[in-house]
Every structure is written in C-alpha cells, then in structure tokens.
Protein backbone atom coordinates (compact mmCIF):
# COMPACT_ATOMS: atom_id res chain seq x y z
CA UNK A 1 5.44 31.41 4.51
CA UNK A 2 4.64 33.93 7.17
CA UNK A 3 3.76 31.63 9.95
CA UNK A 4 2.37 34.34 12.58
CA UNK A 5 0.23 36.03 9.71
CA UNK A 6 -1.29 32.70 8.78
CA UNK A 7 -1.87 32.01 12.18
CA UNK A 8 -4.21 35.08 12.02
CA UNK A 9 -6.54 33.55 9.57
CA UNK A 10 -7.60 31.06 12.48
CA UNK A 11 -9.18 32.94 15.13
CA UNK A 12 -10.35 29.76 16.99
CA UNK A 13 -6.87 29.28 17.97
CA UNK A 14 -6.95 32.06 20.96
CA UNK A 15 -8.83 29.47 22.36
CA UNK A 16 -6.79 26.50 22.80
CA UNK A 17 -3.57 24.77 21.21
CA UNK A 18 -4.72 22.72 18.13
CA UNK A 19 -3.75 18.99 17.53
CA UNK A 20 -7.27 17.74 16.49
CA UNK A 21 -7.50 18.58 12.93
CA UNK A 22 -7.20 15.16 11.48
CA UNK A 23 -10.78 15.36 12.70
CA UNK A 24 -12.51 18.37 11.47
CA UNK A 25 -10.28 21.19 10.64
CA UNK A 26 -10.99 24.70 12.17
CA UNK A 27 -11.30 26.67 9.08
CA UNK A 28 -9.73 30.11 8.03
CA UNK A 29 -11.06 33.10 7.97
CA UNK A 30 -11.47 34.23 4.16
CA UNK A 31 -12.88 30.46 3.48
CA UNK A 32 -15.59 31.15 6.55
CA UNK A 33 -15.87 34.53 5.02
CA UNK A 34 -16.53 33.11 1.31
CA UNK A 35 -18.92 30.81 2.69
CA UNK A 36 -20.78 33.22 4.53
CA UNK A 37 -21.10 36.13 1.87
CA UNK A 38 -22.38 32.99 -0.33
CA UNK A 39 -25.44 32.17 2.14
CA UNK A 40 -26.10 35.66 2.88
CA UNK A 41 -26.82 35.60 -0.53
CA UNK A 42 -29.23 33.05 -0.46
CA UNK A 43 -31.05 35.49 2.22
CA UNK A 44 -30.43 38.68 0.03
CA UNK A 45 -31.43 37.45 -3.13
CA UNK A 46 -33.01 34.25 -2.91
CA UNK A 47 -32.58 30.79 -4.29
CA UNK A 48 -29.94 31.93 -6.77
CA UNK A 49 -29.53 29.05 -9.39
CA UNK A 50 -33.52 29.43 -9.76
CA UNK A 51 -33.70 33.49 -9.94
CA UNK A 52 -30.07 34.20 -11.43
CA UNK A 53 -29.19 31.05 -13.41
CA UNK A 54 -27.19 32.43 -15.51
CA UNK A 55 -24.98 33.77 -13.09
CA UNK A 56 -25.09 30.87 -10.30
CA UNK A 57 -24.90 27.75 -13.02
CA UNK A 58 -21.41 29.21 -14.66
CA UNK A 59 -20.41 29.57 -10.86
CA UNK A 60 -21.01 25.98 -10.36
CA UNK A 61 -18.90 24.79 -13.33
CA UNK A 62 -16.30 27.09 -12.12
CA UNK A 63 -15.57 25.71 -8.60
CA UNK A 64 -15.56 22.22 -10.25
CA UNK A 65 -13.28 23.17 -12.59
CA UNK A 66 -11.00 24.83 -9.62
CA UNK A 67 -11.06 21.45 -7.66
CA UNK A 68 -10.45 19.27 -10.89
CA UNK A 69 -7.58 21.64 -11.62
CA UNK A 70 -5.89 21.40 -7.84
CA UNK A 71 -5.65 17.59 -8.48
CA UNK A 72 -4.63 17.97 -12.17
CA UNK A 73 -7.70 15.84 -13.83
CA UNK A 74 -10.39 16.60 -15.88
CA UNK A 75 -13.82 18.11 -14.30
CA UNK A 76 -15.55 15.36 -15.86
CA UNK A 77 -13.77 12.57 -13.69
CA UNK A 78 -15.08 13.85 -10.60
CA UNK A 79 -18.59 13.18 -9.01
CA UNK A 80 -19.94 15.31 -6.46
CA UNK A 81 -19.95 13.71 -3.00
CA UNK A 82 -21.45 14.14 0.56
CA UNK A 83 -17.92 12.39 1.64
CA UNK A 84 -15.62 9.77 1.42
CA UNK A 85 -18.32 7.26 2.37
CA UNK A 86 -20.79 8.15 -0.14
CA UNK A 87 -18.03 8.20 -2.65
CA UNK A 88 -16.60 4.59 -1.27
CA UNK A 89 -20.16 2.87 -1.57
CA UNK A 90 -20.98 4.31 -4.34
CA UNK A 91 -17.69 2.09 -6.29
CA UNK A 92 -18.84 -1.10 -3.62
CA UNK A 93 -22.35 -0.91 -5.25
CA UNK A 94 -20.95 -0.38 -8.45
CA UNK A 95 -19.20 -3.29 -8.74
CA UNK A 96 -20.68 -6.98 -8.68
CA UNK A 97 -20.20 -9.08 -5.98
CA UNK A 98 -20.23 -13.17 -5.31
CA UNK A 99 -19.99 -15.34 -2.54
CA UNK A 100 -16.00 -15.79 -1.89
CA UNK A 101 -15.17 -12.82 -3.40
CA UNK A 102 -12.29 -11.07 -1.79
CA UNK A 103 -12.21 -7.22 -1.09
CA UNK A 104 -8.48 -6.42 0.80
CA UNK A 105 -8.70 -3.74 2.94
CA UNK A 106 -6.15 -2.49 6.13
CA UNK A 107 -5.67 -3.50 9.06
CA UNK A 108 -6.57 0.69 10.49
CA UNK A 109 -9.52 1.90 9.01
CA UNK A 110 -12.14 4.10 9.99
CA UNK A 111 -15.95 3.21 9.49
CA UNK A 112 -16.21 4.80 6.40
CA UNK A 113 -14.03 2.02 4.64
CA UNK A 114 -14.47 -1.01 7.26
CA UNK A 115 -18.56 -0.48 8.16
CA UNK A 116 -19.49 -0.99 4.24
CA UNK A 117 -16.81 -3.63 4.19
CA UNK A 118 -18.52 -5.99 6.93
CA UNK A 119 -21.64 -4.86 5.51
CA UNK A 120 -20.62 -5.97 2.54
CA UNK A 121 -19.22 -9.48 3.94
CA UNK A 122 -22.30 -10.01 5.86
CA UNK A 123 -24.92 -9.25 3.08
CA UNK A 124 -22.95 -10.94 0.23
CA UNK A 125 -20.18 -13.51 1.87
CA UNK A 126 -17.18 -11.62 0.50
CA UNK A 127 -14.13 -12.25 2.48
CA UNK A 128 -13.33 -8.69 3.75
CA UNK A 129 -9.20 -9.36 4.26
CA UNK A 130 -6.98 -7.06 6.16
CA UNK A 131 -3.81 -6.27 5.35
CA UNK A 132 -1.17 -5.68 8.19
CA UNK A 133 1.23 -2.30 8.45
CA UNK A 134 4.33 -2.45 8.08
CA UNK A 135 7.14 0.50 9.01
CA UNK A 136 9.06 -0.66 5.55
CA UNK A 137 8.21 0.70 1.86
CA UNK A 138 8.99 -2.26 -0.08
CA UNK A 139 7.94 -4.35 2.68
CA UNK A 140 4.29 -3.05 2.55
CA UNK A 141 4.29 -3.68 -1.11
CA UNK A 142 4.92 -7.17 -0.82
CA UNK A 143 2.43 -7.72 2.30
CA UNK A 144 -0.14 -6.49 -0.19
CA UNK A 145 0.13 -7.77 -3.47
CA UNK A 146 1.36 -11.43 -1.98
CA UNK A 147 -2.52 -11.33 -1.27
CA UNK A 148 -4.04 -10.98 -4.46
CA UNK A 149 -5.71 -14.13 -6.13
CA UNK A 150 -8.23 -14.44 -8.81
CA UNK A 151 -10.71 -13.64 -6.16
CA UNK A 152 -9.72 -10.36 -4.97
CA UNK A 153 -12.29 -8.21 -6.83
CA UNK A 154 -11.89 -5.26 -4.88
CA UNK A 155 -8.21 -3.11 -2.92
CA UNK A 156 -9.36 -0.27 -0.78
CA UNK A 157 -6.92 1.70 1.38
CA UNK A 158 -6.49 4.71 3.08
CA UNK A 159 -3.85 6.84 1.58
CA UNK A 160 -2.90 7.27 4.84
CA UNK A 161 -4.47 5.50 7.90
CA UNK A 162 -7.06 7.33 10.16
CA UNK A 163 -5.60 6.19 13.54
CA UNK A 164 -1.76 5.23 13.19
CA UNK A 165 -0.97 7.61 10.10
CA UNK A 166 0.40 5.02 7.82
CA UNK A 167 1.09 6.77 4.82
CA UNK A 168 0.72 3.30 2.26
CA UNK A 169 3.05 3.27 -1.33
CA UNK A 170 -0.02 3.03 -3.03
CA UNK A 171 1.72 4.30 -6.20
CA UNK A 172 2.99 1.17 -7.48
CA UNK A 173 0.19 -1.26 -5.20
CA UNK A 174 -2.29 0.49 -7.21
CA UNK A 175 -0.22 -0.66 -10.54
CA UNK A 176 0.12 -4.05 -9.55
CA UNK A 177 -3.52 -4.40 -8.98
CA UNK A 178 -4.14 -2.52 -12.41
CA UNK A 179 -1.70 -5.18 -13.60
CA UNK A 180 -3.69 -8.22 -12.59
CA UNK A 181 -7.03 -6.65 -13.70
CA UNK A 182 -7.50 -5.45 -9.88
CA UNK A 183 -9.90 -2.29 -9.14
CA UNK A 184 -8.72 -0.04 -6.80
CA UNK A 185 -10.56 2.46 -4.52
CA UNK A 186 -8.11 5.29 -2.26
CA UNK A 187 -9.61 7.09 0.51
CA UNK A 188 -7.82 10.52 0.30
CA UNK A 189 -9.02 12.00 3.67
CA UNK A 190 -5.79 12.06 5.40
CA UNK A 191 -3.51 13.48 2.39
CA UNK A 192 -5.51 15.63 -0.05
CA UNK A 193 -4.48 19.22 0.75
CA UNK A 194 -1.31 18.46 1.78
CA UNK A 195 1.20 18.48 -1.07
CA UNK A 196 0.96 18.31 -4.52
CA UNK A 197 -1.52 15.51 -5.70
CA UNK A 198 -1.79 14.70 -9.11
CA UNK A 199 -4.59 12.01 -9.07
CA UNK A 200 -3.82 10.17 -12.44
CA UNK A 201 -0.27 9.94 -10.87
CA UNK A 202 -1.55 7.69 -7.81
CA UNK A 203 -2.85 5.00 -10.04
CA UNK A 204 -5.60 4.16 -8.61
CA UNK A 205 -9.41 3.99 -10.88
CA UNK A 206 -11.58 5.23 -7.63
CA UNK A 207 -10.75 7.70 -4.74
CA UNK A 208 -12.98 9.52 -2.33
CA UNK A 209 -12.01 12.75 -1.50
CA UNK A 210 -12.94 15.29 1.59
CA UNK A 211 -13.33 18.85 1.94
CA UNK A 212 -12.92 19.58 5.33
CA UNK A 213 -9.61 17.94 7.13
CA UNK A 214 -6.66 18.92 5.51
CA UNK A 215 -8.64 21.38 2.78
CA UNK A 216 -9.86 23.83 5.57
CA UNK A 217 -13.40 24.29 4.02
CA UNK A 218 -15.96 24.09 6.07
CA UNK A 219 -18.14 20.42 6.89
CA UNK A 220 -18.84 18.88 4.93
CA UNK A 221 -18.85 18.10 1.03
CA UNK A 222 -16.69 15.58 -0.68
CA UNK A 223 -15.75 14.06 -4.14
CA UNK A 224 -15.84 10.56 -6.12
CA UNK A 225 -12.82 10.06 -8.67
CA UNK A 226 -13.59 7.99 -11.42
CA UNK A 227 -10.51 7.03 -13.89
CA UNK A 228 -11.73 7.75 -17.37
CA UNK A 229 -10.32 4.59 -18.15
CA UNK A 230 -12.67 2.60 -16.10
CA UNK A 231 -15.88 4.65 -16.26
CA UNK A 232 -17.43 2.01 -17.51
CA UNK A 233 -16.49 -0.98 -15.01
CA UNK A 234 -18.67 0.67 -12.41
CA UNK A 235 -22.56 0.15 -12.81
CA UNK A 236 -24.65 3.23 -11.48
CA UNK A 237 -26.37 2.09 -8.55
CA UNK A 238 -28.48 4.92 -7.51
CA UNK A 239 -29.68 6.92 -10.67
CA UNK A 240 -31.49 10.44 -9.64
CA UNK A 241 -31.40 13.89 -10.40
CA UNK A 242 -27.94 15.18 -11.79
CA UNK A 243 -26.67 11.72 -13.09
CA UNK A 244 -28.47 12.06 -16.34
CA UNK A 245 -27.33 13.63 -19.64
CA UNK A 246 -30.93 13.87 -21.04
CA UNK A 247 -34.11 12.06 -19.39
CA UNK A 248 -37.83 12.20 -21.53
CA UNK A 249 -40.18 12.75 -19.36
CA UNK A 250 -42.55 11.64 -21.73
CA UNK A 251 -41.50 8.50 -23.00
CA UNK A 252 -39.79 7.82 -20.12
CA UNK A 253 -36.27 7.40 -21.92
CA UNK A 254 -33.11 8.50 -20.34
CA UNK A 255 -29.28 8.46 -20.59
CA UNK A 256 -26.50 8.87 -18.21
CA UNK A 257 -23.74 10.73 -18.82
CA UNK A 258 -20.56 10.28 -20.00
CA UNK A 259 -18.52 11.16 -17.08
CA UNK A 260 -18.13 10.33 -13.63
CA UNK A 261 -20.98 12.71 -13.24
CA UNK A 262 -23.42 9.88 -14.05
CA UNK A 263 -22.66 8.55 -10.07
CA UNK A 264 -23.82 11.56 -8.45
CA UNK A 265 -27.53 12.81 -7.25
CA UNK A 266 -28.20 15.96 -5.82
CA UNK A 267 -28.99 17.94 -3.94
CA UNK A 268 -26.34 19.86 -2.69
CA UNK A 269 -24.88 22.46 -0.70
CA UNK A 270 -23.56 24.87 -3.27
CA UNK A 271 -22.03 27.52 -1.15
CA UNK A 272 -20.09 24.88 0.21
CA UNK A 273 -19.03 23.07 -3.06
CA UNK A 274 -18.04 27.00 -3.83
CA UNK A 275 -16.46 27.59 -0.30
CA UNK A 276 -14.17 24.63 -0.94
CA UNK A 277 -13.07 25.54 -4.49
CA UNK A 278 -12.01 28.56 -2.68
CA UNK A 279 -10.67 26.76 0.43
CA UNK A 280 -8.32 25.05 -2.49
CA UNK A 281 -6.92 28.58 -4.29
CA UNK A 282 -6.02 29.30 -0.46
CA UNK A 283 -3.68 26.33 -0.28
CA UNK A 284 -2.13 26.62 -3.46
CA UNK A 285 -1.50 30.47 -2.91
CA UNK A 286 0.07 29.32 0.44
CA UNK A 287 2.09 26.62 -1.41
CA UNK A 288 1.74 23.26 -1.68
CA UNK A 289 5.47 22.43 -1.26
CA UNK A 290 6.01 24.80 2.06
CA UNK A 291 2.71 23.23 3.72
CA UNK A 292 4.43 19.93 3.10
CA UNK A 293 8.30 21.18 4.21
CA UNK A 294 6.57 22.47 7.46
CA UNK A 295 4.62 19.42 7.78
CA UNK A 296 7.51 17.35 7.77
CA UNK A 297 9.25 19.57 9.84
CA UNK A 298 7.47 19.81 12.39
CA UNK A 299 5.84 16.18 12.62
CA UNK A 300 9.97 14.87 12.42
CA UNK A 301 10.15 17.43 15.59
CA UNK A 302 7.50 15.64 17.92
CA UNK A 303 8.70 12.35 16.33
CA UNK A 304 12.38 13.28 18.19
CA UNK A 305 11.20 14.85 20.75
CA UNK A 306 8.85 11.53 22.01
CA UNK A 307 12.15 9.46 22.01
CA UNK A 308 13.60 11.22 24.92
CA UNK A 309 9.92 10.52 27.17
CA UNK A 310 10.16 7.49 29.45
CA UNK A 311 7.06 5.04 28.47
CA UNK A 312 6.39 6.37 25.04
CA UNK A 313 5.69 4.48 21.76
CA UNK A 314 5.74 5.76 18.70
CA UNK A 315 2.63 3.92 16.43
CA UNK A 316 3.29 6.02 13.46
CA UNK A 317 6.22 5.76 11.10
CA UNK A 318 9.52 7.65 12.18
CA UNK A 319 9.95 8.28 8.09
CA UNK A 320 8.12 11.58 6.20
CA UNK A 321 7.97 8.87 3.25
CA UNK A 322 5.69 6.49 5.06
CA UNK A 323 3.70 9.04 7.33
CA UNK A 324 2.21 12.17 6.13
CA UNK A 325 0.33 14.64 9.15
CA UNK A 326 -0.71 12.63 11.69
CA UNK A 327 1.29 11.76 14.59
CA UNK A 328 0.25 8.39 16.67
CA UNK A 329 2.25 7.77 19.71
CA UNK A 330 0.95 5.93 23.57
CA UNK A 331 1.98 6.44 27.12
CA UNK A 332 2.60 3.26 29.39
CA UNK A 333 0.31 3.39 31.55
CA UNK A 334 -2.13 6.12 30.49
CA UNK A 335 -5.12 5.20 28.18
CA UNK A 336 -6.19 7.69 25.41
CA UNK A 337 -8.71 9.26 27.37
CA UNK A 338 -7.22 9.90 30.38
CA UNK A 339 -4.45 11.33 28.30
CA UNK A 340 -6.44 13.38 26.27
CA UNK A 341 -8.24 15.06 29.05
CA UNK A 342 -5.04 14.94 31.48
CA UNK A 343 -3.41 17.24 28.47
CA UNK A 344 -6.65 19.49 28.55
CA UNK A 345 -6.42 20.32 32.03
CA UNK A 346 -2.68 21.06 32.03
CA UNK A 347 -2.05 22.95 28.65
CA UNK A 348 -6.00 23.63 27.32
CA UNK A 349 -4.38 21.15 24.32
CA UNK A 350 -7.59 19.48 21.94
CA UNK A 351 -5.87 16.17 20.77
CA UNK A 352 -7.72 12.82 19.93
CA UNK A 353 -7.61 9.90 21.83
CA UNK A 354 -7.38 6.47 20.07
CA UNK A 355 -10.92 5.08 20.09
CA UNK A 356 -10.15 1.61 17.82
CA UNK A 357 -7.26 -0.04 17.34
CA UNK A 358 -4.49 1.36 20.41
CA UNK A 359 -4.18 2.94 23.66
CA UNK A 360 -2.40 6.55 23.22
CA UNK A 361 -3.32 9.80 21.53
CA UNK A 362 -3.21 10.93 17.66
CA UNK A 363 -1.40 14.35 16.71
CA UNK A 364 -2.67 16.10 13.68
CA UNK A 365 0.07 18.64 12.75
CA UNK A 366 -0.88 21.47 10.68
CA UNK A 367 1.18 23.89 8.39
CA UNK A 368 0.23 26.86 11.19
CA UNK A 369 1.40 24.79 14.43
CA UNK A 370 3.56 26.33 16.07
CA UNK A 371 7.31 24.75 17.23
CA UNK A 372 6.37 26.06 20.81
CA UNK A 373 3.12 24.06 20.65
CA UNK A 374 4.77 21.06 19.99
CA UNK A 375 7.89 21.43 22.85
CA UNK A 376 4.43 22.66 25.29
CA UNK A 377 3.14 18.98 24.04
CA UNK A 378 6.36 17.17 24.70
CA UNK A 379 6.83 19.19 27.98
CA UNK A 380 2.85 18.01 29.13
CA UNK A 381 3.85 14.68 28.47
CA UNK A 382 7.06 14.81 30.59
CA UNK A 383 5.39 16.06 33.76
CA UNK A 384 3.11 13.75 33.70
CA UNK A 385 5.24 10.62 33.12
C-alpha cells in the first residue's frame, strides 16, 4: 500500500489534516470521478433507464451484484436504502409490537438507532433497555444476553458505537439471541469498509448498511440486509414502487417479492447506487486486510501516544479487538468544543467534538492518515495541556 499515492486520490486533504471521517468521509477522486461521468450522463443523454434501458437496467443489477459480492451474500438479501435509518425502521415496523415489549439497545447510540427507539417506547410502551459498555469481550457478552427474557422482541446495536467506538462481539450475541428465538438488527455504519465482512458470518437477520463513512462514496445511499432465513418474520410496512414482483393494474392484484427486495420503494439515486459499487472495487483493490493492518496501526499509535498527556482519558477501548476506527479520548478541563476549535486554530485539524454522551473529542482514523498527523495531534494536545 503506497500511502503517499493514495493520499493523492484525496485532494481535499491540501486543505486541512483529516480526523472527521467517522462523519462523512471526503471521497476519492476516481469514485467523485465515476459519479460525475454518471450525471453528466444524465445531461448528455437524458434520463437513461427510460431512453437506454437496456443498457442502464443491466447496469443496475450489476452494482447490486458488486455490493452483494463485497459482503459475500446474495443480491437478493439486500434492499436498497436511503441509510441506516430507513433500513433500521423499516425491521422496527416490520415487526409487531405490544405494550411491555422489550427492544435492548446500547448505552451510545446515535439518533438513527435511539430516536425510533423512544419513538417506538412512546407510541407503543415498549421498554427501550440500554445495555452498558464494557472494555472486556466476554464481559460484554454476558452484560447482554443476562438481559434477555421472553419479552425482549427486538437486539439492536451498533457494530461499533458512534461516539466511544465500542467495537461489540456481536458474533456470538447475535447467536445467543438466534438461540432464544431473538431478532437481531446491526447498524454497520462504523465497520463496513473496513476489513473483510462476510455478513452471514456476523449472525445477525437485519443490518443497515452506509455508503458514505468508511466506503468513500459519496452522500448518501445505504442498504437493508435481510437473512434469507427470516425473510418472512418481517411484515412489509410500506409497499410502493420496486417492492413488487408483479402488480395488476387492472384487478388490482399484486405480489411482493421473494427477496429482501420486497422492503424497498424507490426512487433512487442511481449514479450513486453505481458510484458506491465502484467506491467498493476501490477498497478491495486497495485491500481489505492492509486498510485494516494500517487501521490498527495507527489507531494503537494515538492510543499510546494519549497515555503520556497529563489530563487525558481514553473512552475507547485500548484493544484492536474491541475498537475498530474511531478513537474517543477527553481532556480535563477542556470540553469538546473548545477542543475541537482550540485544535483548528493551532494545527487547521477537522475532528468531532462529543455532542451526547462525554466531554472530549472523537478521532476517525483512516487507512491514508498519516503517522505525522497523528504525532501533530498528540503534539496539539500537549501544548495546550
């Protein structure tokens, strides 16, 4: 992995140092340039899936295929998405709910998983239960499954965390909610494009899935994972346009299709549906494993380096195994956005502050950061401790 010829791919950074893209990722140039050669199109030539079908509607079937194929699953268990929080109501409206339910969720979750969730509570009186995080791997098992009772009708985590990076074992939570008759719904956001992801392997039956974090296409399209298994415990709660297999017009009879493609209604951007399918052959010619060895890397680097700052705490896991990208630490004394714009001044650095559930800042660590950008981090934070 040629780190400085990467690096050339992302024009944007001549502009600042990059630690923001946990929140929407600066994209490269040949996925810009894909997506812009597809919408000049559109300005060339027209509408293209009305005036060249038989070109554009092959396309289409080809970039799904692309993105089944980069998480190893079958085109036909994936709906088409505006997000993760499309995808995540789409399996809360799907499923039937009761006063006393229980739907577990964690403790660090961003609105797309906790605003449904109270929602959800409020409209129906389903106890919306949140799990603590724990720095421990079997630890975090137990604090999860110890809460599942013949009420819990729903687990829904983020793979990993949106503010403290908390990458969850939900391999085997997943199979011990499977076990008890348990649905489970993943939000991917934080870990799909980051190392190999087989999604049958995860064991969950739902996932939501982004396009423009750690995939590098551009905002914003995303993706519903349905287990084949369970296509059937879902009910489809908005039926429109693109869900059907066949619909009479006049006898008004209809069916819904036979894949996960039955949850989705158009329309759609398709340039960017396309622009991602490319934005995934771009990782996987980069290589899965080395985006993951560098994350690691470099994430155990500013991990280290943190220890040796008066006043710091670390929020995130010190262990690759339960952390993934993202990077939380604090600063006694600072809040996040006095930090974050103290760190702008000195070093033109873009990094988040923490808007929900801590004071400090959140690091997102991509495979093109530079070592220098993260000792010019550490070396911000020094001066002004």
């Amino acid at each position: 992995m040629n780190i400085q010829t990467l690096r050339n791919d992302f024009p944007a950074l001549q502009n600042y140092i990059w630690f923001q893209n946990g929140g929407v990722s600066i994209t490269p140039a040949p996925v810009a340039a894909e997506h812009a050669r597809l919408m000049q199109a559109l300005l060339d030539r027209g509408p293209v899936h009305i005036v060249y079908p038989e070109e554009e509607y092959p396309r289409r079937q080809g970039s799904m295929a692309r993105l089944a194929r980069f998480f190893s699953v079958s085109p036909d268990d994936l709906a088409l998405m505006r997000g993760v929080s499309e995808a995540f109501q789409t399996v809360l409206r799907g499923l039937s709910w009761q006063s006393g339910d229980q739907l577990i969720i964690t403790a660090d979750e961003e609105a797309a998983l906790l605003l449904p969730a109270l929602h959800l509570r409020d409209r129906f009186g389903v106890d919306v239960v949140k799990i603590p995080l724990v720095d421990d791997f079997e630890e975090q098992i137990e604090v999860v499954t110890s809460l599942f009772t013949d009420r819990t009708r729903l687990v829904a985590l983020s793979h990993v965390t949106t503010d403290l990076g908390f990458r969850l074992p939900v391999e085997p939570i997943c199979a011990a909610a499977r076990a008890r008759g348990i649905p489970t719904f993943l939000d991917l956001a934080h870990s799909a494009g980051l190392y190999p992801m087989p999604l049958r392997e995860l064991n969950c039956d739902f996932a939501g899935i982004l396009s423009y974090k750690w995939m590098y296409a551009p905002y914003a399209s995303g993706l519903l994972y349905v287990h084949p298994d369970h296509l059937h415990d879902l009910k489809v709660t908005y039926a429109g346009g693109r869900s059907e297999a066949w619909l009479d017009f006049e006898n008004d009879r209809y069916e819904m299709r036979e894949t996960a493609e039955r949850f989705q209604y158009g329309p759609w951007s398709w340039p960017l549906v396309h622009a991602w399918a490319f934005a995934a052959d771009y990782l996987k010619d980069i290589g899965l494993e080395n985006i993951w060895s560098r994350t690691v890397a470099l994430t155990t680097r500013l991990k280290e380096g943190l220890k040796d700052i008066p006043g710091s705490i670390l929020y995130t896991p010190a262990s690759p195994d339960l952390s993934a990208a993202l990077v939380t630490f604090g600063l006694k004394g600072w809040n996040g956005e006095a930090l974050s714009q103290s760190l702008r001044e000195r070093r033109n650095i873009i990094i988040k502050p923490l808007p929900h559930t801590q004071e400090g800042l959140r690091a997102s660590i991509t495979f093109f950061t530079l070592e220098e950008e993260i000792d010019l981090l550490l070396e911000a934070l020094r001066e002004i401790c």
